[in-house]
Every structure is written in structure tokens, then in C-alpha cells.
Protein backbone atom coordinates (compact mmCIF):
# COMPACT_ATOMS: atom_id res chain seq x y z
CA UNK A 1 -88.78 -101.24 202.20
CA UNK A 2 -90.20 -104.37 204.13
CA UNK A 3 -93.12 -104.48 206.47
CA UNK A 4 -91.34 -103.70 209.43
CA UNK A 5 -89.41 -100.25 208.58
CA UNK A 6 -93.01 -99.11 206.81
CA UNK A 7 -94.60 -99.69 210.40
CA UNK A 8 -91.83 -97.76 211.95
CA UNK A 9 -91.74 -95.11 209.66
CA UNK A 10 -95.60 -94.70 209.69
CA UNK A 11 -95.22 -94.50 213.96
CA UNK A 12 -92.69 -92.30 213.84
CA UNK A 13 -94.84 -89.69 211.52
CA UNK A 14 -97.95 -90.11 213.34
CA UNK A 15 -95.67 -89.30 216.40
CA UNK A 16 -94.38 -86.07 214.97
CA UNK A 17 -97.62 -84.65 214.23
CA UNK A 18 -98.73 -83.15 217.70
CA UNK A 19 -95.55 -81.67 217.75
CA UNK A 20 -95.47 -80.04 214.41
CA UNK A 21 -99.39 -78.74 214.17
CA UNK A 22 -100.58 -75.54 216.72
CA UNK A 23 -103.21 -76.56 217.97
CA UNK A 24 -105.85 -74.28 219.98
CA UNK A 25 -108.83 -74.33 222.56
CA UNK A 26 -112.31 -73.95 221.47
CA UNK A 27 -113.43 -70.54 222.20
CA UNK A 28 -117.09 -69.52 222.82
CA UNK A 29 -119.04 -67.29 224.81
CA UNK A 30 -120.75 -70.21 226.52
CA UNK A 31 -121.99 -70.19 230.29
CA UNK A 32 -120.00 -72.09 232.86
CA UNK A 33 -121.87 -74.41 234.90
CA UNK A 34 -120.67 -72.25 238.14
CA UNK A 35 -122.21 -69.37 236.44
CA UNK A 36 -125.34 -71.60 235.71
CA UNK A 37 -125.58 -72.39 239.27
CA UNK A 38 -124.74 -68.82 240.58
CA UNK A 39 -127.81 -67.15 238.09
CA UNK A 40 -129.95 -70.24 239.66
CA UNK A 41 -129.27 -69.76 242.82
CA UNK A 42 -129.86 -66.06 242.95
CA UNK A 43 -133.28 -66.35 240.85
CA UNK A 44 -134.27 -68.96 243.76
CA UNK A 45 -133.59 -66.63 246.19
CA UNK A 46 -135.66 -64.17 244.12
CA UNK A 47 -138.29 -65.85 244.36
CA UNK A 48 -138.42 -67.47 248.18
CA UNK A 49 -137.94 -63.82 249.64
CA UNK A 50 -141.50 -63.28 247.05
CA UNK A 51 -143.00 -65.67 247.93
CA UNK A 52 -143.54 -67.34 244.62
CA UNK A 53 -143.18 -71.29 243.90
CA UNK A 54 -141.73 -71.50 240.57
CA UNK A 55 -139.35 -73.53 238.19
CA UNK A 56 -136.25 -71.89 237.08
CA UNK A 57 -134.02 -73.41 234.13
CA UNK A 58 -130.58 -72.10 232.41
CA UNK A 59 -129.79 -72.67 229.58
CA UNK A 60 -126.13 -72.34 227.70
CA UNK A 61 -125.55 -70.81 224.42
CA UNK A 62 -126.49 -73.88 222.22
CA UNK A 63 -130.21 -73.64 224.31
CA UNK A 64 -129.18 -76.65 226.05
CA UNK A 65 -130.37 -77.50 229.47
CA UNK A 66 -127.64 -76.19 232.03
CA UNK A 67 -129.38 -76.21 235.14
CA UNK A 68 -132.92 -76.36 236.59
CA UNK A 69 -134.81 -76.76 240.10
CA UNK A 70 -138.53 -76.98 240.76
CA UNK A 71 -139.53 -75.13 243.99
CA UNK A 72 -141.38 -77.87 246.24
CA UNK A 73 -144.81 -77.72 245.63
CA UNK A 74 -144.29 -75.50 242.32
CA UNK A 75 -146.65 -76.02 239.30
CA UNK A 76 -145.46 -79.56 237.48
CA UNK A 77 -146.92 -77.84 233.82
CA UNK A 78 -144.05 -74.94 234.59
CA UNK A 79 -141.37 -77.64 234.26
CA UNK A 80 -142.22 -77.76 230.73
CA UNK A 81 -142.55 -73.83 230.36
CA UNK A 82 -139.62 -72.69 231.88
CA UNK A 83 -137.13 -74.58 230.22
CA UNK A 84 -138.94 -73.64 226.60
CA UNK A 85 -138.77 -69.76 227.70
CA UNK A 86 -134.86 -70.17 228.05
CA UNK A 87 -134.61 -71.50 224.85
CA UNK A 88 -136.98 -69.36 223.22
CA UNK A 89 -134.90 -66.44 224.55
CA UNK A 90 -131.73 -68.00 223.52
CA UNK A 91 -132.59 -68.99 220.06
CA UNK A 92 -133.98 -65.29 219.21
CA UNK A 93 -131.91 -63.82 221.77
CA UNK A 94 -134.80 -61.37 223.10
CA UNK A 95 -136.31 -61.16 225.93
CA UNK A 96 -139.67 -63.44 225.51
CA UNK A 97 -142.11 -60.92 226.96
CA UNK A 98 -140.69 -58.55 223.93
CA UNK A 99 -140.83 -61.54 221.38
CA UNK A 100 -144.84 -62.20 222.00
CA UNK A 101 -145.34 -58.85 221.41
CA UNK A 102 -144.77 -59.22 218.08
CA UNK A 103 -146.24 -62.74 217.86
CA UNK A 104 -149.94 -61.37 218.14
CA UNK A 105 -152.16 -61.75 215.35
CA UNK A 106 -151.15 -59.19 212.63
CA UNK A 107 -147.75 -59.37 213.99
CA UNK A 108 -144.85 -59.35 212.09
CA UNK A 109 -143.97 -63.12 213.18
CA UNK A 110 -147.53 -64.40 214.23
CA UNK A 111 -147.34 -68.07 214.79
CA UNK A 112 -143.53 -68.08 215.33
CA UNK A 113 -144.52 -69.90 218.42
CA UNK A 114 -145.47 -73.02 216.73
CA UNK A 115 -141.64 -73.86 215.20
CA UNK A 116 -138.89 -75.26 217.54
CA UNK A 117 -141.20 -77.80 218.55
CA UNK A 118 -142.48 -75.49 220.17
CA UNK A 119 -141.85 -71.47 222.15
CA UNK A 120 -143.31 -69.72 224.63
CA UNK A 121 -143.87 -66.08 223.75
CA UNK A 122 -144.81 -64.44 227.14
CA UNK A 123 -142.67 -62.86 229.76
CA UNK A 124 -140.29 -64.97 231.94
CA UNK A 125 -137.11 -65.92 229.31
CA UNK A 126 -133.83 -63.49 229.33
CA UNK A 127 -130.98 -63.97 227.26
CA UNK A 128 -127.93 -64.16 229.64
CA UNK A 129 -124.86 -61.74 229.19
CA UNK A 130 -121.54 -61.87 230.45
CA UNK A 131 -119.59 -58.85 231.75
CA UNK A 132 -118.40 -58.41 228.53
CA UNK A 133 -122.23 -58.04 226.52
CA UNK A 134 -121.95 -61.46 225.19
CA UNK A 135 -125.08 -63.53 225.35
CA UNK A 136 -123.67 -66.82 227.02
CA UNK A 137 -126.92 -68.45 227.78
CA UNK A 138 -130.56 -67.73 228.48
CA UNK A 139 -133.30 -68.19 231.72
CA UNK A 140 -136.46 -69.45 232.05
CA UNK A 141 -138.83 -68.79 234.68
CA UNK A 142 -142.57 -70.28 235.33
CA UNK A 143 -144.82 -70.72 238.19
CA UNK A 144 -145.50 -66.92 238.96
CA UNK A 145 -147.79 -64.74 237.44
CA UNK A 146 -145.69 -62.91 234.18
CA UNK A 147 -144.53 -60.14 235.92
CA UNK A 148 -143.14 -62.14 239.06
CA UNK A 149 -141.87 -64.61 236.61
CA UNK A 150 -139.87 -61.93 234.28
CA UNK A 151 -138.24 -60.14 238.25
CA UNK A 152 -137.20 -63.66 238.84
CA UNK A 153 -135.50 -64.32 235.60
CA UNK A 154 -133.74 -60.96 236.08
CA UNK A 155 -132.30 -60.91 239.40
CA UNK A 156 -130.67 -64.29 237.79
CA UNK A 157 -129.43 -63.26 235.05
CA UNK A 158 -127.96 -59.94 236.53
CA UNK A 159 -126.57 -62.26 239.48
CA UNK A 160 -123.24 -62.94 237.04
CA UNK A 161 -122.90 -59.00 236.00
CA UNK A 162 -123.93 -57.19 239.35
């Protein structure tokens, strides 16, 4: 066979492949970025009608940053905090309050907050569900005291479920 029919032999194949292989979508139970925006939005709103400056970040299912803001005048060290309580609540999937619980000394994962480069182990990260119960991301609020932060990162995350 020369040159010429292996080329056109070789096309034709390659061309046939799409049509003879199924392919499929990825599927995961990952957070839209509307759904990023819509849980940011509403803890925002949480927070204005407290009265509490404060820097809000979402996360999606890999912990990766989804979407953030920083309230004018909010705390510049809460940039830092927020974001690591989203992904401290995504990678354990717990709510971070819950997780420093058992972070204290005698705890049954003390100094847990020193891996990951680094977690934050006080209240203010929520894992994010779907309708279904599917964790599809995580929050992270900062800037408040603990309890206004953890209200805040509720209201968002049951913005996409309410």
C-alpha cells in the first residue's frame, strides 16, 4: 500500500471513531456558578440587614474558589479566613464550628488544623447541599463575631434549598 492510500485509510478511521464510541457528559454534584452567586448574594443580604461587614466566599466541590465579595470596609485578615472556612468545610464536609470541637486539645483530631496548608476550625464554614442532599460546595464567612458569621453562612447556603 503506498503513502498516499495509508494516509487515507488512517483519516478515514480516525473519522469513524466519534461515530462508533458513546460518549457521555461528566457528571458531578458540583455547584453552578448561578447557584454560587445566588448563596452569595443571599448571605450578603444576611448580613447588610445585620449589620455586619464581612467577607463571604463559595466554594465548589473540589474546594475551589467559586465566588467571593468583601463588604466595603470589612476586615482585610477575613479575606484570608473566609475562603479557608469553605474549604475546611468542604474537604471534611462538616460544619467548621462542629469540626473545632473536636480539634481541642485531647480531641480526637487535635492539630488537624495545621494540614491543608492550613484550616480554620471555628464557626462560619457550611458544606453546601443541593435539593437533592448532595454536598455541591461549601461557604465561608468572616468579619462577624462566630455566631453572626455561622447565621450568615446559613441563610446562604439554604438560599439554593429554601
Amino acid at each position: 500500500m503506498n503513502l498516499f492510500k495509508q494516509i487515507k485509510v488512517c483519516v478515514i478511521g480516525l473519522a469513524l471513531i466519534p461515530m462508533s464510541t458513546t460518549t457521555y457528559a461528566q457528571i458531578t454534584n458540583d455547584i453552578s456558578h448561578e447557584e454560587a452567586f445566588e448563596i452569595l448574594l443571599a448571605a450578603k443580604k444576611n448580613a447588610e440587614d445585620s449589620n455586619v461587614l464581612v467577607n463571604i466566599a463559595v466554594v465548589d466541590a473540589g474546594a475551589n474558589l467559586k465566588a467571593f465579595i468583601r463588604m466595603d470596609d470589612s476586615f482585610l485578615g477575613s479575606i484570608d479566613v473566609a475562603i479557608k472556612k469553605a474549604k475546611t468545610a468542604r474537604y471534611f464536609d462538616i460544619d467548621t464550628g462542629e469540626l473545632g470541637e473536636l480539634t481541642q486539645p485531647g480531641g480526637i483530631i487535635y492539630n488537624i488544623e495545621l494540614s491543608n496548608g492550613g484550616l480554620i476550625t471555628f464557626p462560619g464554614g457550611l458544606p453546601i447541599k443541593n435539593k437533592d442532599g448532595k454536598i455541591i460546595g461549601a461557604i465561608g464567612v468572616s468579619g462577624g463575631t462566630i455566631e453572626q458569621d455561622r447565621a450568615i453562612a446559613t441563610a446562604g447556603a439554604k438560599s439554593i434549598v429554601d
